[in-house]
PDB file of N, CA and C in Angstrom:
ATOM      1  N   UNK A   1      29.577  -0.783  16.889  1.00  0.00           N
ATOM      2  CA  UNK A   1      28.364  -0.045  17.083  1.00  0.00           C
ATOM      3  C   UNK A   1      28.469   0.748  18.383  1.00  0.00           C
ATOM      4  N   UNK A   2      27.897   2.219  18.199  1.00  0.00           N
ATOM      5  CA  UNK A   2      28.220   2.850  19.440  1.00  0.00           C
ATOM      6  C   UNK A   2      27.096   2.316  20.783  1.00  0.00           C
ATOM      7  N   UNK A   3      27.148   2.405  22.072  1.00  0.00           N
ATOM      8  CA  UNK A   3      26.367   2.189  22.741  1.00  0.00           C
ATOM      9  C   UNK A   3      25.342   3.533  23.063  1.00  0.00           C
ATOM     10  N   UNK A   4      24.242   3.336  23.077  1.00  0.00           N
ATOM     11  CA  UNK A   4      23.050   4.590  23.657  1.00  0.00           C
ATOM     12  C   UNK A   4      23.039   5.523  22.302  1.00  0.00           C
ATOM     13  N   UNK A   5      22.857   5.220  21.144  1.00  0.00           N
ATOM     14  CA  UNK A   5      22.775   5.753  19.780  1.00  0.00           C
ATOM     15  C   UNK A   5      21.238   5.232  19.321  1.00  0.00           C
ATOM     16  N   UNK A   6      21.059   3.931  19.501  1.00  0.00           N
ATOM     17  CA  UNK A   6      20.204   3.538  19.448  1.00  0.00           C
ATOM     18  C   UNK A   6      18.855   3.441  19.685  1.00  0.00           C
ATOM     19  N   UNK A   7      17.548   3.365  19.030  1.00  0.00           N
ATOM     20  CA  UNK A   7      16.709   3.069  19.538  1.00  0.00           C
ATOM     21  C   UNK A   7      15.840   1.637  19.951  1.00  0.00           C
ATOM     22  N   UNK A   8      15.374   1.461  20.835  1.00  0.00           N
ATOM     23  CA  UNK A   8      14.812  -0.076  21.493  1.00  0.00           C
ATOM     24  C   UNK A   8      14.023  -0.469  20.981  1.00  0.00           C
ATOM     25  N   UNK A   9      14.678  -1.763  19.921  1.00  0.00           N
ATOM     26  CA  UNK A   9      14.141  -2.666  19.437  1.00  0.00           C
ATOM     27  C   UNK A   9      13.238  -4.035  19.763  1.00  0.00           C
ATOM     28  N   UNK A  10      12.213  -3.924  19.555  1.00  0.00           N
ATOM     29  CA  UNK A  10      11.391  -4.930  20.718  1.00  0.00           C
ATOM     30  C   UNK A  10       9.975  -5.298  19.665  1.00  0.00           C
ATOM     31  N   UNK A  11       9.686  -6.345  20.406  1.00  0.00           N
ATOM     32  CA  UNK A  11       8.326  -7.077  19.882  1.00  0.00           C
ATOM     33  C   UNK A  11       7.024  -5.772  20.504  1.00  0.00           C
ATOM     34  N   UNK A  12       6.604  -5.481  18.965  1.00  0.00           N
ATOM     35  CA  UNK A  12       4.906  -4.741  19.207  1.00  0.00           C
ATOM     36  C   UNK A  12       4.223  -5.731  18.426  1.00  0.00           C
ATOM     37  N   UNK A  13       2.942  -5.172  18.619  1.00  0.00           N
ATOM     38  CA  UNK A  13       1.449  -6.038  17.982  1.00  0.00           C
ATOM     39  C   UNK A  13       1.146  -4.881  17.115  1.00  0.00           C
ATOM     40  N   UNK A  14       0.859  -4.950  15.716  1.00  0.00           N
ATOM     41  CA  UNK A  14       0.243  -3.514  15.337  1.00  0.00           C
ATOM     42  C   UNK A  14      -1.487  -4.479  14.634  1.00  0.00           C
ATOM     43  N   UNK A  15      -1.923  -3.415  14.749  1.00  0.00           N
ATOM     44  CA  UNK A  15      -3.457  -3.831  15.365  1.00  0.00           C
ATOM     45  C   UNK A  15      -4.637  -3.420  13.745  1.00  0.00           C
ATOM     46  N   UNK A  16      -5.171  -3.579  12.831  1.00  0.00           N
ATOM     47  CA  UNK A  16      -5.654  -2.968  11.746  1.00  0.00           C
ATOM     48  C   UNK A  16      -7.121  -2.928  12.667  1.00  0.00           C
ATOM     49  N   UNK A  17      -7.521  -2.103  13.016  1.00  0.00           N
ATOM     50  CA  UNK A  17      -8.840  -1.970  13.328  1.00  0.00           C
ATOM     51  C   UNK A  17      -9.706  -1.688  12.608  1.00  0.00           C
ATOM     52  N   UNK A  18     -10.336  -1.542  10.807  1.00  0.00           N
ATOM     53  CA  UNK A  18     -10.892  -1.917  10.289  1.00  0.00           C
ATOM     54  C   UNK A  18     -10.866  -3.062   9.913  1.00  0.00           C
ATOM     55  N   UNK A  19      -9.878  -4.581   9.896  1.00  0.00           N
ATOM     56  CA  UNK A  19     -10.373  -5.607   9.541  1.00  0.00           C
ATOM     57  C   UNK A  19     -10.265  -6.706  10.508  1.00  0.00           C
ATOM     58  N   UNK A  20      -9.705  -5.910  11.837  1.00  0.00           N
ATOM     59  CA  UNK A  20      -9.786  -7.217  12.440  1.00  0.00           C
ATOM     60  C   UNK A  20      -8.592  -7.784  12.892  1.00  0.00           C
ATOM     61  N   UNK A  21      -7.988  -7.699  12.769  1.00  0.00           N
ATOM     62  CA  UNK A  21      -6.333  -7.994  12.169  1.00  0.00           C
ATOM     63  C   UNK A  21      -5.004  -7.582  13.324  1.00  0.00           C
ATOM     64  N   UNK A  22      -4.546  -8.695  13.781  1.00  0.00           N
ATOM     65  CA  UNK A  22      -3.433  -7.849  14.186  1.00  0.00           C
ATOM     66  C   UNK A  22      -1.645  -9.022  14.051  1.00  0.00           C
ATOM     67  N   UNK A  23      -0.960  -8.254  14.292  1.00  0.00           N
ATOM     68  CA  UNK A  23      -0.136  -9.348  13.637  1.00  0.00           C
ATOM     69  C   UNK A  23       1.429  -8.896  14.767  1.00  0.00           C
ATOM     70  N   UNK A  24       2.307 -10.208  14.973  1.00  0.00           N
ATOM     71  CA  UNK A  24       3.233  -9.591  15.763  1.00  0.00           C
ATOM     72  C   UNK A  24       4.462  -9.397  14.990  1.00  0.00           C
ATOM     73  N   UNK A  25       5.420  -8.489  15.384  1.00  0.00           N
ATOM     74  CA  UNK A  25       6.335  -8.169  14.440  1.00  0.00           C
ATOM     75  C   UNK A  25       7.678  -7.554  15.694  1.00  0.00           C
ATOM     76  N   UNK A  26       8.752  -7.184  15.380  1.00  0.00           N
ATOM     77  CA  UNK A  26       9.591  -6.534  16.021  1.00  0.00           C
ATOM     78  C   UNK A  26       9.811  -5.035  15.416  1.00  0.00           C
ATOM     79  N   UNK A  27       9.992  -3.904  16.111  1.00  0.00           N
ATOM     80  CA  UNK A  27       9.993  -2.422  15.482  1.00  0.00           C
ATOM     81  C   UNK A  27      10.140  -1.413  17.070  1.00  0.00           C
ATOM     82  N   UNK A  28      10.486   0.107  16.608  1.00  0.00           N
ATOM     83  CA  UNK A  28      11.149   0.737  17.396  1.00  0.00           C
ATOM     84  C   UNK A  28       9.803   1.632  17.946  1.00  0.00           C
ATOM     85  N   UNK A  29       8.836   1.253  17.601  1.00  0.00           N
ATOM     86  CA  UNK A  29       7.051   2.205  17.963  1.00  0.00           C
ATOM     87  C   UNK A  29       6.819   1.361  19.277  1.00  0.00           C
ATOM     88  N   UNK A  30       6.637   2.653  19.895  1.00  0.00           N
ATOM     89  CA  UNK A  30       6.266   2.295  21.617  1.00  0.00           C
ATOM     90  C   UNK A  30       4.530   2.976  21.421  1.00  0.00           C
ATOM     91  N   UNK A  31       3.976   2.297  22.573  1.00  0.00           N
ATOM     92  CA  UNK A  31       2.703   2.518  22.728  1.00  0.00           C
ATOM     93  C   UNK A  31       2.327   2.488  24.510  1.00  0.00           C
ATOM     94  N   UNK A  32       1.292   2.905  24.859  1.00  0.00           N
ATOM     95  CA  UNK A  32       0.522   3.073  26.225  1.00  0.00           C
ATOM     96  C   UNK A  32      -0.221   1.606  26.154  1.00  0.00           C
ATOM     97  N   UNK A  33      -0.646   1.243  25.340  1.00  0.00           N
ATOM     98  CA  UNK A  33      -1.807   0.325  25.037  1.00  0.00           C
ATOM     99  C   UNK A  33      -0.560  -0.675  25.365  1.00  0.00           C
ATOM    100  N   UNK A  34      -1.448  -2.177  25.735  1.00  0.00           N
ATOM    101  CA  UNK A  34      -0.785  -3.327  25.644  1.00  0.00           C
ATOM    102  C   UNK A  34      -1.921  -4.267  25.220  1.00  0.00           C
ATOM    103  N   UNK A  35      -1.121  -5.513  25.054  1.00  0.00           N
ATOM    104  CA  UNK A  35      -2.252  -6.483  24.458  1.00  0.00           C
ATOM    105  C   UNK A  35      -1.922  -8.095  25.021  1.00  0.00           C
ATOM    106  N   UNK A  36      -2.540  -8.866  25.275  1.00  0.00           N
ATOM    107  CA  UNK A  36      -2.343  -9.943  25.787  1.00  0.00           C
ATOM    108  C   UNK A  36      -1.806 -10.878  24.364  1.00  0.00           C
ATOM    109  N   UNK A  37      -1.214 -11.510  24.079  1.00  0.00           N
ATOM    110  CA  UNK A  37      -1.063 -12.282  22.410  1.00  0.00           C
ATOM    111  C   UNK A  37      -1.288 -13.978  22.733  1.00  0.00           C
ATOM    112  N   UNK A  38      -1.270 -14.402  22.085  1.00  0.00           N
ATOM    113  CA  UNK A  38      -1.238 -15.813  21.821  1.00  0.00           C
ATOM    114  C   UNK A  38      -0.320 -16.963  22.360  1.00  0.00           C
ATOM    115  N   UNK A  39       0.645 -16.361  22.776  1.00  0.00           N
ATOM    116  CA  UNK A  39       1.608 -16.909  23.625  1.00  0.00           C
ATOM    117  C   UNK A  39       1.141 -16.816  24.949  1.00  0.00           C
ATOM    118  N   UNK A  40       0.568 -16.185  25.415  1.00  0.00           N
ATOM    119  CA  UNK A  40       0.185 -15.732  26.987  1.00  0.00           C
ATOM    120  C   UNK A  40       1.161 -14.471  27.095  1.00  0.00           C
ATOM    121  N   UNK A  41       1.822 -13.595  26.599  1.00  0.00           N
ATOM    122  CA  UNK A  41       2.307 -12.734  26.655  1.00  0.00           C
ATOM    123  C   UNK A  41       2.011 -11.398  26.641  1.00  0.00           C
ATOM    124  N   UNK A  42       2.410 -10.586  27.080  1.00  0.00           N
ATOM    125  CA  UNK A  42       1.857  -8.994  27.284  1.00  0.00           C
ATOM    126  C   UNK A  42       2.399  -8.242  26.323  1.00  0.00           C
ATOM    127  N   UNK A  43       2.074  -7.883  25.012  1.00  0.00           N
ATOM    128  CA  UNK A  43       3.036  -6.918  24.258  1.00  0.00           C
ATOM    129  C   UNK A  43       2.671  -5.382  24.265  1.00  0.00           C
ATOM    130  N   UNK A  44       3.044  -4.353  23.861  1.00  0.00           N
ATOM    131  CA  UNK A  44       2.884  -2.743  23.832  1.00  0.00           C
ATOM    132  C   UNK A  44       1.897  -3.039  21.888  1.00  0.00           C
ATOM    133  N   UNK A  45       0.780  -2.064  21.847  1.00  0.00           N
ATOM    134  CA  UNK A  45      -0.095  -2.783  20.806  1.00  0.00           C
ATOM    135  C   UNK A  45      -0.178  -1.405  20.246  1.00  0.00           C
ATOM    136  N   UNK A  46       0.146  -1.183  18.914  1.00  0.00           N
ATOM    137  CA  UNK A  46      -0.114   0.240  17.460  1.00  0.00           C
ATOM    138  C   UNK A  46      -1.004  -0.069  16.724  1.00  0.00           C
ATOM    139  N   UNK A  47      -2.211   0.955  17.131  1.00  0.00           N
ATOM    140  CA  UNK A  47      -2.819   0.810  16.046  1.00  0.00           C
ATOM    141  C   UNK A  47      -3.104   1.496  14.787  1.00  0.00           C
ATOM    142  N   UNK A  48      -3.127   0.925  13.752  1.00  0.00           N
ATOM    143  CA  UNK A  48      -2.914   1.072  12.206  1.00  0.00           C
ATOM    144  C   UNK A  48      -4.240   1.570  11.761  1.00  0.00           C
ATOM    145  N   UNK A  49      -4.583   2.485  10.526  1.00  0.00           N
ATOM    146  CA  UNK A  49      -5.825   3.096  10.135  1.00  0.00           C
ATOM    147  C   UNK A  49      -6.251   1.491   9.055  1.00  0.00           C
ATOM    148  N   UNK A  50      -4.636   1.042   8.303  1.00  0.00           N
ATOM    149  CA  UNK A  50      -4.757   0.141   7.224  1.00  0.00           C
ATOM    150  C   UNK A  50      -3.398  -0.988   6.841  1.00  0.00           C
ATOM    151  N   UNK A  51      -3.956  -2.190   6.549  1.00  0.00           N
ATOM    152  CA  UNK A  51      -2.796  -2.700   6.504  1.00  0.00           C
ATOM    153  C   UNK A  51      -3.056  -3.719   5.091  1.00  0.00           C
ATOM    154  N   UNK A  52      -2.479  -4.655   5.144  1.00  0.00           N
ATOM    155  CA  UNK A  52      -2.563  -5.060   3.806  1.00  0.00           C
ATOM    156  C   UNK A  52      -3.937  -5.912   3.719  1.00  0.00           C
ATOM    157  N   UNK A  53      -4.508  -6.135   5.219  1.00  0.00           N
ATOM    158  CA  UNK A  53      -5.911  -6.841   4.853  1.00  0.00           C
ATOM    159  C   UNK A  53      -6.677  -6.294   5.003  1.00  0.00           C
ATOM    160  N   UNK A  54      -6.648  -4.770   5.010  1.00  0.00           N
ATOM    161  CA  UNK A  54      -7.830  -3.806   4.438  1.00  0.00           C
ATOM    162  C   UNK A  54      -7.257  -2.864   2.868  1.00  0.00           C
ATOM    163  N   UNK A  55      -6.421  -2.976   3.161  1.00  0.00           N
ATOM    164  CA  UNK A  55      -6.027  -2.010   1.874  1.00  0.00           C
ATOM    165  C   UNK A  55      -6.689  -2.513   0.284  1.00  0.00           C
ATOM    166  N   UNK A  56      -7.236  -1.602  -0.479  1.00  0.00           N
ATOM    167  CA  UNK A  56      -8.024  -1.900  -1.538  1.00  0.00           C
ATOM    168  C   UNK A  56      -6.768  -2.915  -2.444  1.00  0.00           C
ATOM    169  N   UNK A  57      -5.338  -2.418  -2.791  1.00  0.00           N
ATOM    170  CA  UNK A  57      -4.721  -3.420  -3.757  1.00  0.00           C
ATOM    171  C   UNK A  57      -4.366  -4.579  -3.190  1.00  0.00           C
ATOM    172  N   UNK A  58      -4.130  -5.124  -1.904  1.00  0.00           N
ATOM    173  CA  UNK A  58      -4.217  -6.491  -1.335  1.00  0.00           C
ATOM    174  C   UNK A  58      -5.308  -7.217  -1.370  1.00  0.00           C
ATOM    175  N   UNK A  59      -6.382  -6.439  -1.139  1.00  0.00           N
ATOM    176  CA  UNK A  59      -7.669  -7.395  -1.006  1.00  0.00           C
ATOM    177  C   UNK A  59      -8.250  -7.216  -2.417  1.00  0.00           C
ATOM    178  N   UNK A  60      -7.773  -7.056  -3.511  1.00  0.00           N
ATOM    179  CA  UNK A  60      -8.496  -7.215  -4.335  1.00  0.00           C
ATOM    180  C   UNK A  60      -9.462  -6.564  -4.552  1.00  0.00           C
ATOM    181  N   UNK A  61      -9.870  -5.145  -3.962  1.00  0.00           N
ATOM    182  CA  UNK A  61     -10.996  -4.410  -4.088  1.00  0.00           C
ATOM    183  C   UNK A  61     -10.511  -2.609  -4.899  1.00  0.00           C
ATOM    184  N   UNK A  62      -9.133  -2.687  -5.585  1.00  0.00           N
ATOM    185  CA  UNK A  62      -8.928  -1.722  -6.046  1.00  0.00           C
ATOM    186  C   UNK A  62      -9.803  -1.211  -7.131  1.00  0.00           C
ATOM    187  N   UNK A  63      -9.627  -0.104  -7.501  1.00  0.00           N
ATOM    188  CA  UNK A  63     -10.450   0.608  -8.760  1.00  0.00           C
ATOM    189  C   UNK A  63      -8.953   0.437 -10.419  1.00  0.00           C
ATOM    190  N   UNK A  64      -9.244  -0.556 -11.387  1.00  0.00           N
ATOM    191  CA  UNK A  64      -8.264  -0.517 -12.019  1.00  0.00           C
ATOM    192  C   UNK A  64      -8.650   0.671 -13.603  1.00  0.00           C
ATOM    193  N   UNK A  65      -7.242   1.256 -13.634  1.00  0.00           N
ATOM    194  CA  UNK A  65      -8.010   2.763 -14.698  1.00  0.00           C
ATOM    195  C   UNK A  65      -7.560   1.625 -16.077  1.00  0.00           C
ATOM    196  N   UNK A  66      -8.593   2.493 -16.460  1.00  0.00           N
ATOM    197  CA  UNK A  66      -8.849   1.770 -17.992  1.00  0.00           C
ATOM    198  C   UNK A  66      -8.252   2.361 -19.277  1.00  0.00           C
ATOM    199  N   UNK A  67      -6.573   2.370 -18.832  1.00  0.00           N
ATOM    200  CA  UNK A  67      -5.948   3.139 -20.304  1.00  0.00           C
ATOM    201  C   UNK A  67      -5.551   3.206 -20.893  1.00  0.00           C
ATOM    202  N   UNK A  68      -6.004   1.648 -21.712  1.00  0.00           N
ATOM    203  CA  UNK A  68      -6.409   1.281 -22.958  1.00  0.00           C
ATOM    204  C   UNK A  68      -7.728   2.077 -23.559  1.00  0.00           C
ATOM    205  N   UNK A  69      -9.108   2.613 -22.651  1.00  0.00           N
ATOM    206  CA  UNK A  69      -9.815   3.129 -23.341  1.00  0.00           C
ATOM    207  C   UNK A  69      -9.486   5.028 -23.386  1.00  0.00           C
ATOM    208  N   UNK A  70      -8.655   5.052 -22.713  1.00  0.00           N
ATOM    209  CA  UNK A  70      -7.550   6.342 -22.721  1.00  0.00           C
ATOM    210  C   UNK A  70      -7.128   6.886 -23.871  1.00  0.00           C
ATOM    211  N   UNK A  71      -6.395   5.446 -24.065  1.00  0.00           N
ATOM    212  CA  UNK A  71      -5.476   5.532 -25.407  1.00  0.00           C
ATOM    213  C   UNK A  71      -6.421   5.697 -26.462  1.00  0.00           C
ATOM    214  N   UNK A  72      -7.576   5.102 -26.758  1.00  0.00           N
ATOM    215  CA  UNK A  72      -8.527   5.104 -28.005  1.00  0.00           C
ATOM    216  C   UNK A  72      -9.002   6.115 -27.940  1.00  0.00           C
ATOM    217  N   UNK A  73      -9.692   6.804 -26.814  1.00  0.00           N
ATOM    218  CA  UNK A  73     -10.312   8.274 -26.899  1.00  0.00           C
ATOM    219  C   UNK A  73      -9.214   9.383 -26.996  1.00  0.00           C
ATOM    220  N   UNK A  74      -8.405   9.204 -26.703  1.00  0.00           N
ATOM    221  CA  UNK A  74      -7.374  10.453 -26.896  1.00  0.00           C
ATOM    222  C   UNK A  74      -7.403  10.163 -28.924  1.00  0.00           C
ATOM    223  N   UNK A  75      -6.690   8.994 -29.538  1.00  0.00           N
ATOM    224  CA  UNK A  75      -6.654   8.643 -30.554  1.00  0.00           C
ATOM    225  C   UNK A  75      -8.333   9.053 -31.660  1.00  0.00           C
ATOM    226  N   UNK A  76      -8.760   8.582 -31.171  1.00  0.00           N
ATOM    227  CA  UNK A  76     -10.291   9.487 -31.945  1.00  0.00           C
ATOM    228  C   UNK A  76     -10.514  10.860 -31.913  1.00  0.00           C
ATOM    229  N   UNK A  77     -10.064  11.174 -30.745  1.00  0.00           N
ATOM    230  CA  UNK A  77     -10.053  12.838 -30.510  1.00  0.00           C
ATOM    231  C   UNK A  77      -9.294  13.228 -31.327  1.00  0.00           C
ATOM    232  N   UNK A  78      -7.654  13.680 -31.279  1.00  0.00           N
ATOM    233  CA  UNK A  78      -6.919  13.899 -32.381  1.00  0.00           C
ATOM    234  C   UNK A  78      -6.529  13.300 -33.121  1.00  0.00           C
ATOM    235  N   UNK A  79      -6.547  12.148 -33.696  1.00  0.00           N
ATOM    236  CA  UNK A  79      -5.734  11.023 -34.843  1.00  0.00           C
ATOM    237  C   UNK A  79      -5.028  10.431 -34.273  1.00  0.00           C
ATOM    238  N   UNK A  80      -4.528   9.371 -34.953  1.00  0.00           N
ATOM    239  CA  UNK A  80      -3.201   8.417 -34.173  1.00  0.00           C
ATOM    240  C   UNK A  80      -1.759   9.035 -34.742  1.00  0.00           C
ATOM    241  N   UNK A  81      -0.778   9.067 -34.157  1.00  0.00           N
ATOM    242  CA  UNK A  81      -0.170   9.703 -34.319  1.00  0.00           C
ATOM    243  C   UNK A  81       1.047   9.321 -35.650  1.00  0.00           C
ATOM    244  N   UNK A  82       0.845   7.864 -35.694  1.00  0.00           N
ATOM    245  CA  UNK A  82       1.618   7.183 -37.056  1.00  0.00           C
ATOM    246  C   UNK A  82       1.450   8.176 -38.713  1.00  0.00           C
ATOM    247  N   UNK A  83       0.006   8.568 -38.341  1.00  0.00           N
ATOM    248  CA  UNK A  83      -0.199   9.342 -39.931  1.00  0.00           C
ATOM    249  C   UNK A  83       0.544  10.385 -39.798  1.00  0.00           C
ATOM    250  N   UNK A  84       1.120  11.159 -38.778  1.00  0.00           N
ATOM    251  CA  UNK A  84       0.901  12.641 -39.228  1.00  0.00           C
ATOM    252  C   UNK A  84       2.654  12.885 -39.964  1.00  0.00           C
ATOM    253  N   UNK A  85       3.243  11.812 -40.033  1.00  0.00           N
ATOM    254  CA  UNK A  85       4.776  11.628 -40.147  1.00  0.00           C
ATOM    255  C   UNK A  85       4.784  11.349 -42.085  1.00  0.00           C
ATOM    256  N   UNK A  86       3.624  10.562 -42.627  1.00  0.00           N
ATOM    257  CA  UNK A  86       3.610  10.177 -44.085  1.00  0.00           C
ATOM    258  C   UNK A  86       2.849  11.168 -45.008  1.00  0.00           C
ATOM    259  N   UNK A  87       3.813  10.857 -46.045  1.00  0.00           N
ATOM    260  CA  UNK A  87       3.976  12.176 -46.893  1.00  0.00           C
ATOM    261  C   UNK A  87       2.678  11.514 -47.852  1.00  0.00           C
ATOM    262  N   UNK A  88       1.769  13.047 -48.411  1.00  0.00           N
ATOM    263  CA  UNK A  88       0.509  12.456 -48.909  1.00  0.00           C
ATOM    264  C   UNK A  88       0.769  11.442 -50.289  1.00  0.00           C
ATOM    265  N   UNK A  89      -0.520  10.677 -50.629  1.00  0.00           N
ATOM    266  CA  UNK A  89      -0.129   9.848 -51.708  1.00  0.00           C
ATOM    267  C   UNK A  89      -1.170  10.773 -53.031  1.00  0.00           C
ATOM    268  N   UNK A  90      -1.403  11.865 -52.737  1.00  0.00           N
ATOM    269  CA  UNK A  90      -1.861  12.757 -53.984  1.00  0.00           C
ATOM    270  C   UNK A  90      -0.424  13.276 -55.001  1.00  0.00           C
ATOM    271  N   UNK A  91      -0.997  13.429 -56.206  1.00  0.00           N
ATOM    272  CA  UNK A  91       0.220  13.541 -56.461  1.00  0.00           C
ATOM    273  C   UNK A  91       0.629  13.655 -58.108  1.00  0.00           C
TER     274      UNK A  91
END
């Protein structure tokens, strides 16, 4: 590995300020802010718009699309598509 290629890998806090949330991790995001943590330690602190304990598909608060009733209204609208292949039984 070359030396001074790199960027400085170090313990941040990234911070979800809609839920509350902050969690420690290692990553190359520097910050002005610092934060005192749980250890008694001083870390450099990012804060996040969203993380997985605000985000609608973690917490269980997503919108799920319904298309199964997709499939039926498209199908009522023009036919299902199995008929249009069989040859008539008039005859």
């Amino acid at each position: 590995m070359q030396q001074d290629k790199h960027p400085d890998y170090h313990a941040v806090v990234f911070r979800d300020r809609a839920a509350g949330y902050a969690f420690l991790t290692r990553s190359t995001a520097t910050s002005d802010q610092t934060i005192e943590w749980d250890d008694g330690r001083t870390y450099p602190v990012v804060d996040v718009e969203i993380s997985s304990e605000s985000h609608p598909f973690y917490t269980g608060k997503a919108r799920t699309v319904d298309s199964e009733g997709r499939v039926a209204a498209f199908e009522r609208r023009y036919g299902s598509g199995s008929e249009a292949g069989r040859p008539s039984e008039a005859g």
